[in-house]
Protein backbone atom coordinates (compact mmCIF):
# COMPACT_ATOMS: atom_id res chain seq x y z
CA UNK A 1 42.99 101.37 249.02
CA UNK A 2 41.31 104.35 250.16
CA UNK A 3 44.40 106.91 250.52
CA UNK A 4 46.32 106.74 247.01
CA UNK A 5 49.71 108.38 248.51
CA UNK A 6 50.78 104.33 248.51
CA UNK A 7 50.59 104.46 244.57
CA UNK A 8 53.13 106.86 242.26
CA UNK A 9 50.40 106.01 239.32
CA UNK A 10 46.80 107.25 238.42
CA UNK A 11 44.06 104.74 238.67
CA UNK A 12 43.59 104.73 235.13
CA UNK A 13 47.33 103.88 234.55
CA UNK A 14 47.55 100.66 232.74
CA UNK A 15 49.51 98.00 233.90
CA UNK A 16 51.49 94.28 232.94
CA UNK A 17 49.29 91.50 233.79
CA UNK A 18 50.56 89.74 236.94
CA UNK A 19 49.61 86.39 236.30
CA UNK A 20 47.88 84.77 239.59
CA UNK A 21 50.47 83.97 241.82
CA UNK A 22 49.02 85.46 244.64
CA UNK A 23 46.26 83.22 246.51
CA UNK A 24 46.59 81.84 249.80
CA UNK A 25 44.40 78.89 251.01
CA UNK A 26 43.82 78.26 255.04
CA UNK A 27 42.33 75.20 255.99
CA UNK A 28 41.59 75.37 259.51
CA UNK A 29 41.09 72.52 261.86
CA UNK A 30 39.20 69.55 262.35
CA UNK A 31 40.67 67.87 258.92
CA UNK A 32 38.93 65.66 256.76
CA UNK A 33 39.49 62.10 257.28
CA UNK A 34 39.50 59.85 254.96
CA UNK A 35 40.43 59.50 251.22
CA UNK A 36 38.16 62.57 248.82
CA UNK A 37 38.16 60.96 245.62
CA UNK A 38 38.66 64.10 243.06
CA UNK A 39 36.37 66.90 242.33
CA UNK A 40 33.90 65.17 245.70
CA UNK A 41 34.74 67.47 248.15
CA UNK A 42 31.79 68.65 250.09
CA UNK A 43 32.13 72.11 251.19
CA UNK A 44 30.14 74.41 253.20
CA UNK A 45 28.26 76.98 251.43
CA UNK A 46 30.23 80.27 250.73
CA UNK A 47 30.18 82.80 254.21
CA UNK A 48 30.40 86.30 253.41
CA UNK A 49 30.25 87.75 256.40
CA UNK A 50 33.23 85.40 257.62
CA UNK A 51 35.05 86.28 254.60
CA UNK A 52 34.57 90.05 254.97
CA UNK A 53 36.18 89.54 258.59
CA UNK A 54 39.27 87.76 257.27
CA UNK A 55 39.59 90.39 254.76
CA UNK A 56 39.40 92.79 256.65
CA UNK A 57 41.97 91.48 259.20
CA UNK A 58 44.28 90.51 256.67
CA UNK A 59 47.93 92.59 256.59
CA UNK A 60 47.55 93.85 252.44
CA UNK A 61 43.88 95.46 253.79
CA UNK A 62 43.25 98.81 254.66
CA UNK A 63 40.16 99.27 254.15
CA UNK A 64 36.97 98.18 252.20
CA UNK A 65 35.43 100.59 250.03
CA UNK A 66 33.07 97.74 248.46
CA UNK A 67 31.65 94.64 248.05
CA UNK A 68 31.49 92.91 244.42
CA UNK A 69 28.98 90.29 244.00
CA UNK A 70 29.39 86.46 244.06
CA UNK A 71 32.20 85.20 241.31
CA UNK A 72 33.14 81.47 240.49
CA UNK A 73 36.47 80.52 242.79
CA UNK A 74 38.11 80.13 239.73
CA UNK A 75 37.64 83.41 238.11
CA UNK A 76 39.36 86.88 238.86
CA UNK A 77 38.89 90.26 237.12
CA UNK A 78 41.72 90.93 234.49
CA UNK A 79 44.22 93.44 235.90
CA UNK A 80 44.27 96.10 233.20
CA UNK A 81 44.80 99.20 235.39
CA UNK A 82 46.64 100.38 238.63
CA UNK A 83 42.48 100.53 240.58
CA UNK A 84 42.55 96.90 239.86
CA UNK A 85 45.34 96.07 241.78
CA UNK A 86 43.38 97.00 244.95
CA UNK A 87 40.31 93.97 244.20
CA UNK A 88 40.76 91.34 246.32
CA UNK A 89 38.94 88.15 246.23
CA UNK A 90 37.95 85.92 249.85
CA UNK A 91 36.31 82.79 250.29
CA UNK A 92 34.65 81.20 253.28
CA UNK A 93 33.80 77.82 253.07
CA UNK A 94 32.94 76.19 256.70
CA UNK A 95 37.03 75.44 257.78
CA UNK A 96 38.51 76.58 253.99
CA UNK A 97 39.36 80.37 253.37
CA UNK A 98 40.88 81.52 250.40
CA UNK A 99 42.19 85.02 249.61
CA UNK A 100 43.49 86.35 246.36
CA UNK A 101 45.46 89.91 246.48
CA UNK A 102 47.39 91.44 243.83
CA UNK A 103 49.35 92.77 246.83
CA UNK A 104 51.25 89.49 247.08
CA UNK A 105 52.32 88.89 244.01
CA UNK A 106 56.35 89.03 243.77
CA UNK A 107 57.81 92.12 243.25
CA UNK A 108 61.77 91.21 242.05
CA UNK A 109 62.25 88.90 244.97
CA UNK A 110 61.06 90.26 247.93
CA UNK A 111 58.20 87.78 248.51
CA UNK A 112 55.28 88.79 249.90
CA UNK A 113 53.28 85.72 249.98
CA UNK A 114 55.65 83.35 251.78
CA UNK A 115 55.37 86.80 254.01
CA UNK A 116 51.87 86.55 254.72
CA UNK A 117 51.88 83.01 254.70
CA UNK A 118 54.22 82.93 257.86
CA UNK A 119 52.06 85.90 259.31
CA UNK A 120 49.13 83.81 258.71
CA UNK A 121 50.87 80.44 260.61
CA UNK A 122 51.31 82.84 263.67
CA UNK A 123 47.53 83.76 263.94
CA UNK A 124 46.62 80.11 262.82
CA UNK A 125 49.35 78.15 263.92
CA UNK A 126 47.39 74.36 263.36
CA UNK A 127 45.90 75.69 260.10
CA UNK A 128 47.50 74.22 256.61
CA UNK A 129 48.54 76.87 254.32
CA UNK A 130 48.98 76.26 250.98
């Protein structure tokens, strides 16, 4: 985030680690059909400049400052410091977006995921969101 009045810490301030409970998957019509056997999925080639426009229209986003390059899926920068907390991570994939933001992980109950997940159903309402 660009203006730091949303933070009562420095940047440099370390912080707990907060696991990785805070991913949501969209994928957006026409479905597969048909039985995937596991690990054969065939998946469009990663979009960047579709996943820059989800990020960017996403609720947690105010603004991005820049643009890391290419990571496995699977992998996300350790969360050592409060700066940290403000990398996201999108992937476009033909119909499948993914978005990881340390801005929905739990904080003592008030759920922001299931939050964004019901935001998300509004602007997609035939998309599955896991």
């Amino acid at each position: 985030m660009a203006d730091t009045t949303y933070w009562t810490s420095p940047p440099d301030r370390e912080v707990r680690a907060l696991g990785d409970d805070f991913t949501l998957t969209l994928l957006l019509p026409p479905f597969p059909t048909g039985t995937v056997p596991a690990g054969n999925a065939d998946f469009s080639p990663h979009n960047p400049e579709e996943a820059r426009r989800f990020a960017e229209s996403f609720d947690t986003v105010e603004e991005i400052l820049e643009e890391l390059p290419p990571a496995s899926a699977a992998d996300f920068p350790a969360q050592l410091t409060r700066a940290d907390l403000d990398i996201i991570k999108v992937g476009c994939w033909g119909n499948v977006i993914s978005i990881t933001d340390p801005a929905l992980a739990d904080n003592i109950g008030d759920a922001p995921l299931l939050g964004a997940a019901a935001r998300l159903h509004e602007r997609h309402p035939y998309a599955m969101i896991v």
